[in-house]
C-alpha atoms as a PDB file:
ATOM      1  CA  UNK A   1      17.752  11.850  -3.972  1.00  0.00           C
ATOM      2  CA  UNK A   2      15.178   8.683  -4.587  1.00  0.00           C
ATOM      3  CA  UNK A   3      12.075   9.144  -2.596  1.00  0.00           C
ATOM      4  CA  UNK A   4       9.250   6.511  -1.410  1.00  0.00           C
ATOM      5  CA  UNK A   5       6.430   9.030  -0.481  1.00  0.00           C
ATOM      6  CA  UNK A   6       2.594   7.424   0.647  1.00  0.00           C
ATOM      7  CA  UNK A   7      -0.257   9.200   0.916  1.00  0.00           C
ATOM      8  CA  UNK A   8      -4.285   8.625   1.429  1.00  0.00           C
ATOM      9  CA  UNK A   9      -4.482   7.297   4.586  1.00  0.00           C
ATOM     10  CA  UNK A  10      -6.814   8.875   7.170  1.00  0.00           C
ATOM     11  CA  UNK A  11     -10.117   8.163   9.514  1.00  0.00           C
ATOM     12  CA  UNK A  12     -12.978   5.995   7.966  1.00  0.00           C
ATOM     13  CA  UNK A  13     -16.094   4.306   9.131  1.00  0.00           C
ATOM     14  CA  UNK A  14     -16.015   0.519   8.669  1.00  0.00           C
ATOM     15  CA  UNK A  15     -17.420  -0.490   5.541  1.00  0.00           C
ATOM     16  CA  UNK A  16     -15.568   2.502   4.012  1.00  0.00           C
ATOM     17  CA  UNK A  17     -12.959   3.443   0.911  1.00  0.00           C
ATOM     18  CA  UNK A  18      -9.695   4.732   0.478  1.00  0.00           C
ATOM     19  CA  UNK A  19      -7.099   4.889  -1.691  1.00  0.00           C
ATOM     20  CA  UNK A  20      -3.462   4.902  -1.040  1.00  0.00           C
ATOM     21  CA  UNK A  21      -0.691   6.285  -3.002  1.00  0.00           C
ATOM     22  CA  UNK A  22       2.522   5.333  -3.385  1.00  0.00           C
ATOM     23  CA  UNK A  23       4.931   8.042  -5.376  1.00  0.00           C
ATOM     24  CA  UNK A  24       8.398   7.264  -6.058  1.00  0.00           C
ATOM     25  CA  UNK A  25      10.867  10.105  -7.413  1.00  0.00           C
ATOM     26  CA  UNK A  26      14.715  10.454  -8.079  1.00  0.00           C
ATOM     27  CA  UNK A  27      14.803   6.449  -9.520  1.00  0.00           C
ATOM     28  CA  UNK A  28      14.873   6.166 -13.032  1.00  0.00           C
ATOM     29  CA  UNK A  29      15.389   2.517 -13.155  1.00  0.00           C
ATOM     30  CA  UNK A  30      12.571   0.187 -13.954  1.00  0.00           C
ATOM     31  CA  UNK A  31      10.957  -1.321 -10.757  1.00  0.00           C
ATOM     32  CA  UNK A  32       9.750  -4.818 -10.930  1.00  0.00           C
ATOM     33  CA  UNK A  33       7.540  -5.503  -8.181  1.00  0.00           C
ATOM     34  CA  UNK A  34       6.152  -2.908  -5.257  1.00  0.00           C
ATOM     35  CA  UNK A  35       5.116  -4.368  -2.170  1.00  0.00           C
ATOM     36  CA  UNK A  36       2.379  -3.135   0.408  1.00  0.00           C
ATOM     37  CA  UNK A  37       2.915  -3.815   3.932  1.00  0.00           C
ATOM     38  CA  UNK A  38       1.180  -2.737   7.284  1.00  0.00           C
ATOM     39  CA  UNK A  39       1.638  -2.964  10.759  1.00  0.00           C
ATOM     40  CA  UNK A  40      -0.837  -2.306  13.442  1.00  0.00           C
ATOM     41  CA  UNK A  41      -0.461  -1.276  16.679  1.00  0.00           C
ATOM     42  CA  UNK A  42       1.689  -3.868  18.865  1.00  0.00           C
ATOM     43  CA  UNK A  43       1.645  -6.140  16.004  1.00  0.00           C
ATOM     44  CA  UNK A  44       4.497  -7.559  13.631  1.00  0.00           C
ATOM     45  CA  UNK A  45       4.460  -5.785   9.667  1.00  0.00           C
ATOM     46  CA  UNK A  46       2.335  -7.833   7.432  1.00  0.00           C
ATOM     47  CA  UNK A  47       2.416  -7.961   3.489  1.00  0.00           C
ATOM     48  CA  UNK A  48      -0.636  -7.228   2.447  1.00  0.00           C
ATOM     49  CA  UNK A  49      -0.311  -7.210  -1.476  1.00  0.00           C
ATOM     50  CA  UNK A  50       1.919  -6.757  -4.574  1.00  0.00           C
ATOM     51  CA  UNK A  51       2.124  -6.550  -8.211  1.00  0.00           C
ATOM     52  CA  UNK A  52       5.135  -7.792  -9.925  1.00  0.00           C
ATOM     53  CA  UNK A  53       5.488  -6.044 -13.948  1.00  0.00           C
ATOM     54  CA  UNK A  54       2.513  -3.692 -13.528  1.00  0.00           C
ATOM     55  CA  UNK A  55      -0.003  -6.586 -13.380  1.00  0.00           C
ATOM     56  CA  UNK A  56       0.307 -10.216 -11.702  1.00  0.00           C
ATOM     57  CA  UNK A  57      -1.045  -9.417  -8.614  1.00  0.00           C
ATOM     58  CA  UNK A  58      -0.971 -10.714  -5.268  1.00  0.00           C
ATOM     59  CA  UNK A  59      -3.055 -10.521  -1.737  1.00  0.00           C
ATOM     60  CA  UNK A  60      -2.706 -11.776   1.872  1.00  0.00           C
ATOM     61  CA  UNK A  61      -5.975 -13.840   2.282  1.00  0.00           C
ATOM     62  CA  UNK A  62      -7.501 -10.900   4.662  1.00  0.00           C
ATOM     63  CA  UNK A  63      -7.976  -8.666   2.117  1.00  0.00           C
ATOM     64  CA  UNK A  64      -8.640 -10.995  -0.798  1.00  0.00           C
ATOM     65  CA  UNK A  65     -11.345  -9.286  -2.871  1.00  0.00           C
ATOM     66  CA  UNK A  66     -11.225  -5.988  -0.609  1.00  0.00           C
ATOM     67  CA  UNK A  67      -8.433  -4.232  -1.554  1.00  0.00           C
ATOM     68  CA  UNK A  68      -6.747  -4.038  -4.953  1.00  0.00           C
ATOM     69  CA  UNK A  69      -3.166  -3.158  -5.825  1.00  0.00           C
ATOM     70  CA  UNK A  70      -2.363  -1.038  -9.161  1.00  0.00           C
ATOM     71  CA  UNK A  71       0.223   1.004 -11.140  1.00  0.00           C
ATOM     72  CA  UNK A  72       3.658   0.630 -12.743  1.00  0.00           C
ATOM     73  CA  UNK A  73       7.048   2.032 -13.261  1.00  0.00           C
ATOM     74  CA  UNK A  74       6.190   4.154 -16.451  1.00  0.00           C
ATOM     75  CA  UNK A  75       4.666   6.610 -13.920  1.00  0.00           C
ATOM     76  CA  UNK A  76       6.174   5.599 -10.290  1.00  0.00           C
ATOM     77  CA  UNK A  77       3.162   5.610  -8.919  1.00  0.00           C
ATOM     78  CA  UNK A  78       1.329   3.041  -7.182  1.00  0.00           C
ATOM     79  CA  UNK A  79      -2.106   2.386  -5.492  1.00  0.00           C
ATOM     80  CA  UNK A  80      -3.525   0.446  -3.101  1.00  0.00           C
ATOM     81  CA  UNK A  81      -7.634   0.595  -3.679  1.00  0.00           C
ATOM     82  CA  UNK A  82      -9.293  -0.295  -0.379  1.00  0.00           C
ATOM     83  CA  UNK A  83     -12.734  -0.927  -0.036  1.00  0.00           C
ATOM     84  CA  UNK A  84     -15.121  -1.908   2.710  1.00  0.00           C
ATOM     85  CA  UNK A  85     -12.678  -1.759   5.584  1.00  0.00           C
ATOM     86  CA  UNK A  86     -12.855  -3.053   8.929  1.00  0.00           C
ATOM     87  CA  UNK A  87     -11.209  -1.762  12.209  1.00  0.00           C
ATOM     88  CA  UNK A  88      -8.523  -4.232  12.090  1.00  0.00           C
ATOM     89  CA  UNK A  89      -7.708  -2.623   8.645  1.00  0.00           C
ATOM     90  CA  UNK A  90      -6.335  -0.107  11.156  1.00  0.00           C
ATOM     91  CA  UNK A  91      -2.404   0.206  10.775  1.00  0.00           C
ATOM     92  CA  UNK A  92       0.166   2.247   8.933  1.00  0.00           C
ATOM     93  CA  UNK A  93       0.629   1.052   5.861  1.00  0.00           C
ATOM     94  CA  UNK A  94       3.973   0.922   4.061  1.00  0.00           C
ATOM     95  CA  UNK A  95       4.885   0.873  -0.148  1.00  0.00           C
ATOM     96  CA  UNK A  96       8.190  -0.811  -0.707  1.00  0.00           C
ATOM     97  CA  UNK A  97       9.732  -1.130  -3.857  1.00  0.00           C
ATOM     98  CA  UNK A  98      11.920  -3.427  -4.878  1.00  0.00           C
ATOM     99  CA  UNK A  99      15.480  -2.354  -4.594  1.00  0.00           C
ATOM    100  CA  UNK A 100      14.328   0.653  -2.560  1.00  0.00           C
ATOM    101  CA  UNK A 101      13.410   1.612   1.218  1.00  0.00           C
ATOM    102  CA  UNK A 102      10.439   1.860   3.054  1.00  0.00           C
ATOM    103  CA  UNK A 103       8.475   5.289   2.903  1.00  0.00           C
ATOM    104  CA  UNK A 104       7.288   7.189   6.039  1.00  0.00           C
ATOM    105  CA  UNK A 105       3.991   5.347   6.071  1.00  0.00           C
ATOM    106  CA  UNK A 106       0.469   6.576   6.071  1.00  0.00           C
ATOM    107  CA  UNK A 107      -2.007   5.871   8.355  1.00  0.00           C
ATOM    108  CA  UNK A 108      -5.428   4.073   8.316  1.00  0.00           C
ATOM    109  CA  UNK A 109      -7.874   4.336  11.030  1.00  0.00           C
ATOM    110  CA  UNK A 110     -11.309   2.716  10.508  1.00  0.00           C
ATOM    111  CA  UNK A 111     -13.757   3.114  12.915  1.00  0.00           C
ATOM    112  CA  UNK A 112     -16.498   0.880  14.141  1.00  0.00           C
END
């Protein structure tokens, strides 16, 4: 059974770190590019990077030199390296690899 699993979120103050995980298992095919999305509360989802062949990467404009996307299909894991958030950071955030679903989400709370 092929599972997108994230993990990492949680509560931070602004101006904090955290790093989110994105785990995929039961795939044994190659995966090209992995998206990050999020979606805050009453808002529409919002891509907020990718990385296409482990490392062209790209960034929404937001988060430009805040957050930075790594990992590849060797291990099926993925990050998403977030540093000095701010409270509209705040939203679930999403992996989504090409070819495969959504995961459950984790959620990011930062705090003013």
């Amino acid at each position: 059974q092929v599972k997108v699993e994230e993990s990492g979120g949680g509560l931070v103050q602004a101006g904090g770190s955290l790093r989110l995980s994105c785990a995929v298992s039961g795939f044994s095919s190659r995966i090209y590019v992995v998206d990050w999305y999020r979606q805050a509360p009453g808002k529409e989802s919002e891509l907020v990077a990718s990385i296409l062949n482990g490392d062209r990467t790209e960034y929404t404009e937001d988060v430009k030199g805040r957050f930075t996307i790594s990992g590849g299909s060797a291990k099926k894991t993925w990050y998403l390296q977030m540093n000095s958030l701010r409270p509209e950071d705040t939203a679930v955030y999403y992996c989504k690899p090409s070819r495969l679903k959504f995961g459950q989400g984790t959620h990011v709370t930062v705090s003013s």
